[in-house]
Every structure is written in C-alpha cells, then in structure tokens.
Protein backbone atom coordinates (compact mmCIF):
# COMPACT_ATOMS: atom_id res chain seq x y z
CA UNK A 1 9.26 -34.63 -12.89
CA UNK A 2 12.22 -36.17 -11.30
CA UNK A 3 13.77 -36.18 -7.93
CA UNK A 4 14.23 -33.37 -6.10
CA UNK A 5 17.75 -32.00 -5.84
CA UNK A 6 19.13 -31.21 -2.77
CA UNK A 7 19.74 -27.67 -3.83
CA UNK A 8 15.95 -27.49 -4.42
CA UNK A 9 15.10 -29.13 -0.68
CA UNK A 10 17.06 -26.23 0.63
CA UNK A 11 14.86 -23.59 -1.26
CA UNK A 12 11.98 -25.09 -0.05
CA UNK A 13 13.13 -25.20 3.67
CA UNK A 14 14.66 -21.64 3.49
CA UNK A 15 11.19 -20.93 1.96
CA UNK A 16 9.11 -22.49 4.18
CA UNK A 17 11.23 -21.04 7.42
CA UNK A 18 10.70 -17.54 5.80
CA UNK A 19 6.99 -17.98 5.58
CA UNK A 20 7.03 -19.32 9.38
CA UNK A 21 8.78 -16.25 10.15
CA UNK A 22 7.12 -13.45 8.29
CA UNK A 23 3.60 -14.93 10.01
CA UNK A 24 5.25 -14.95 13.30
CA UNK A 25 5.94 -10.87 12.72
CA UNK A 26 2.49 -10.23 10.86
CA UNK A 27 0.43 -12.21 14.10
CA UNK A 28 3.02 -10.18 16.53
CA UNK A 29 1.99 -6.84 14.44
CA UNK A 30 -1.41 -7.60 14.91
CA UNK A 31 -1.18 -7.95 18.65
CA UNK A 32 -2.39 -12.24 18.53
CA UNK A 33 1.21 -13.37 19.70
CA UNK A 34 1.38 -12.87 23.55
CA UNK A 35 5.35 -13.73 23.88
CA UNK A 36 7.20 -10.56 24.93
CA UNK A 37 6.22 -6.85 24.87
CA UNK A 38 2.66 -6.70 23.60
CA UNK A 39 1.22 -4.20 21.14
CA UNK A 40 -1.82 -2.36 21.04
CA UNK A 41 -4.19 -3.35 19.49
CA UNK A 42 -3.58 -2.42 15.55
CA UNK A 43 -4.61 0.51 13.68
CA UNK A 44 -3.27 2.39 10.92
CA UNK A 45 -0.06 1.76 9.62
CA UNK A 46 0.50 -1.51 12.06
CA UNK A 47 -2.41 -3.48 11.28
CA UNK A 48 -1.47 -3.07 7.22
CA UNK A 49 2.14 -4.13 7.71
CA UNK A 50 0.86 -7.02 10.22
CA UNK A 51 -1.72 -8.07 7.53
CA UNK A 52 1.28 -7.68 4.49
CA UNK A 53 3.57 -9.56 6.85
CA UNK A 54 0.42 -12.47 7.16
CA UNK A 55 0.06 -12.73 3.20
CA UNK A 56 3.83 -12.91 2.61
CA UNK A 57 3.89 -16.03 4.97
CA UNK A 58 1.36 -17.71 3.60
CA UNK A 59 2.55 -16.79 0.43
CA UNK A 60 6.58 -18.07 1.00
CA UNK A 61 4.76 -21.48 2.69
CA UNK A 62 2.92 -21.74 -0.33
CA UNK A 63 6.12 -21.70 -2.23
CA UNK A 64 8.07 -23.58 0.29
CA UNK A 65 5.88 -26.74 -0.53
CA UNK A 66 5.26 -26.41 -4.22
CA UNK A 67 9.38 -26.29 -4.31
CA UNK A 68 9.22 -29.65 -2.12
CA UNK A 69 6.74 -30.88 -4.63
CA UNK A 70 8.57 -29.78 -7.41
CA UNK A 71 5.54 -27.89 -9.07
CA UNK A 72 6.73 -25.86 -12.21
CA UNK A 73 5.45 -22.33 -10.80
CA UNK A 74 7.71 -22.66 -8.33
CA UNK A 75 10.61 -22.57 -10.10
CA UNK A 76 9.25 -19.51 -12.32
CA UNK A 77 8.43 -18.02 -8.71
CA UNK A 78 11.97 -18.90 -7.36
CA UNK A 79 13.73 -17.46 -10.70
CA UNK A 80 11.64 -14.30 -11.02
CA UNK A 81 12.59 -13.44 -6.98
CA UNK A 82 16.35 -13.87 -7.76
CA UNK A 83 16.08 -11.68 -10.64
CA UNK A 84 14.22 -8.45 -8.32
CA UNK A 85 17.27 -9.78 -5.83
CA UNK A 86 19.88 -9.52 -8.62
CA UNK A 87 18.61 -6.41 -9.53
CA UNK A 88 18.32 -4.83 -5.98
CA UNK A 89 21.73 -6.47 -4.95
CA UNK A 90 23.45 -4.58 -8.43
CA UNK A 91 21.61 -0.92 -7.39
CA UNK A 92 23.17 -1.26 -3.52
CA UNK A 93 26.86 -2.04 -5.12
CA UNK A 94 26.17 0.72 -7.67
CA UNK A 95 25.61 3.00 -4.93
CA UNK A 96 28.78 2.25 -3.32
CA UNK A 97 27.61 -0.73 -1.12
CA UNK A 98 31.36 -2.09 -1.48
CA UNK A 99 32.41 -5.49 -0.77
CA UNK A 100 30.21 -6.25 2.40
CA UNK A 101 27.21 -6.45 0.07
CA UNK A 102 28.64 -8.54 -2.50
CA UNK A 103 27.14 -11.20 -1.29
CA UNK A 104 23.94 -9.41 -1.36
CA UNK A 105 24.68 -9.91 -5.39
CA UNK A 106 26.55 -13.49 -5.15
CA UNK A 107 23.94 -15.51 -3.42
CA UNK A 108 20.93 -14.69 -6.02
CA UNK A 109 23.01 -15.43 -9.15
CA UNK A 110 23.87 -18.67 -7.28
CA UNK A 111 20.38 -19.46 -7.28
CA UNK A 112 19.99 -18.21 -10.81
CA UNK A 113 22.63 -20.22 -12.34
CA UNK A 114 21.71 -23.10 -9.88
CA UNK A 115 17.61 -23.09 -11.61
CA UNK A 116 18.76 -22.75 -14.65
CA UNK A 117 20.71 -25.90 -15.04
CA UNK A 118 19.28 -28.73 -17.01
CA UNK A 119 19.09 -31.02 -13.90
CA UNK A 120 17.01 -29.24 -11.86
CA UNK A 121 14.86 -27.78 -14.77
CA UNK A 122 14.38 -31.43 -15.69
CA UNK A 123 13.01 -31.76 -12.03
CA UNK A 124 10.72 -29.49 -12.06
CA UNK A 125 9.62 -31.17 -15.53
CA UNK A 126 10.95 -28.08 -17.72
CA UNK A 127 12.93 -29.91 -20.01
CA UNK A 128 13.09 -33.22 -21.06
C-alpha cells in the first residue's frame, strides 16, 4: 500500500460527510435531535427509516475511513456502489431523463475509470 491519492482523500471525505449526514437524518427520524420541528416519538414506518438512515451512517463512516486508510474492501465497496450508480444513472436516461441527468451517469463512471487505474489500485495494494 502506497500513498493515498488525492482522488481517494476526496472519496473518503465525501464518504465520511455522507455518513455524518445520513446519522444526522436517522437520529432526527428517531426524534433524539432537538434542532427544529420535533417528531413524535417513532413508530411504524419512521422509526425503520430512522434506524436504516442510522446503519447507512455508520456504514458510509465505516467506509469513509477504510478509504483514508486505504484498506482493500474499500475500494471493492467504492467500485461495486458506482456500478448500482452506473446502472441506476443508465435506467433514468433510458427513461427519458435527458441531459439534466447525465451527470447522474458521468460522475460514477468517473469514479469507475478513476479506481480502476493502476495508481490507485496499487494504493490500495491491488496490484503491484
């Protein structure tokens, strides 16, 4: 394992800010934050998208510092999340999302093309 890239600090921050904010929703969800309108306390449908919203932060921290730390499953995690993006992003321009969304399809095969180049697999110790 190498240095890390700047393109790979940038995952991990956008990573790590995306964890920070989907636990920020989940606690909100769950009626723990106290900033702003409160919610009842949460039953039913609420308290299971409050507790998804908890995992998927802790989850995208998770990711956010094995991407700082340059751990291999990270980059498997990274690549396999562009792919469902790619794959999403192609199905919304399919179905006539025009050229606002093609971004939507641009930025994950950035990231793609961006993981699979020999530098930063040889960062995350991939290839030699």
């Amino acid at each position: 394992m190498g240095n890390r890239p700047v393109g790979v600090t940038v995952l991990a921050i956008l990573a790590f800010v995306a964890g920070l904010i989907y636990l920020w929703n989940g606690f909100d969800l769950l009626g723990y934050l106290i900033f702003g309108p409160s919610h009842p306390a949460a039953t039913g449908s609420l308290f299971w998208a409050g507790l998804a919203a908890v995992v998927l932060g802790v989850i995208w921290v998770a990711v956010g510092g094995a991407l700082w730390s340059l751990q291999p499953w990270a980059w498997m995690f990274a690549f396999i999340i562009a792919v469902f993006a790619l794959i999403e992003a192609s199905f919304t321009l399919i179905a006539g999302g025009g050229a606002t969304y093609f971004g939507m399809f641009l930025f994950p095969l950035i990231i793609l093309i961006y993981l699979n180049s020999a530098g930063t697999k040889k960062s995350f110790g991939l290839q030699e």
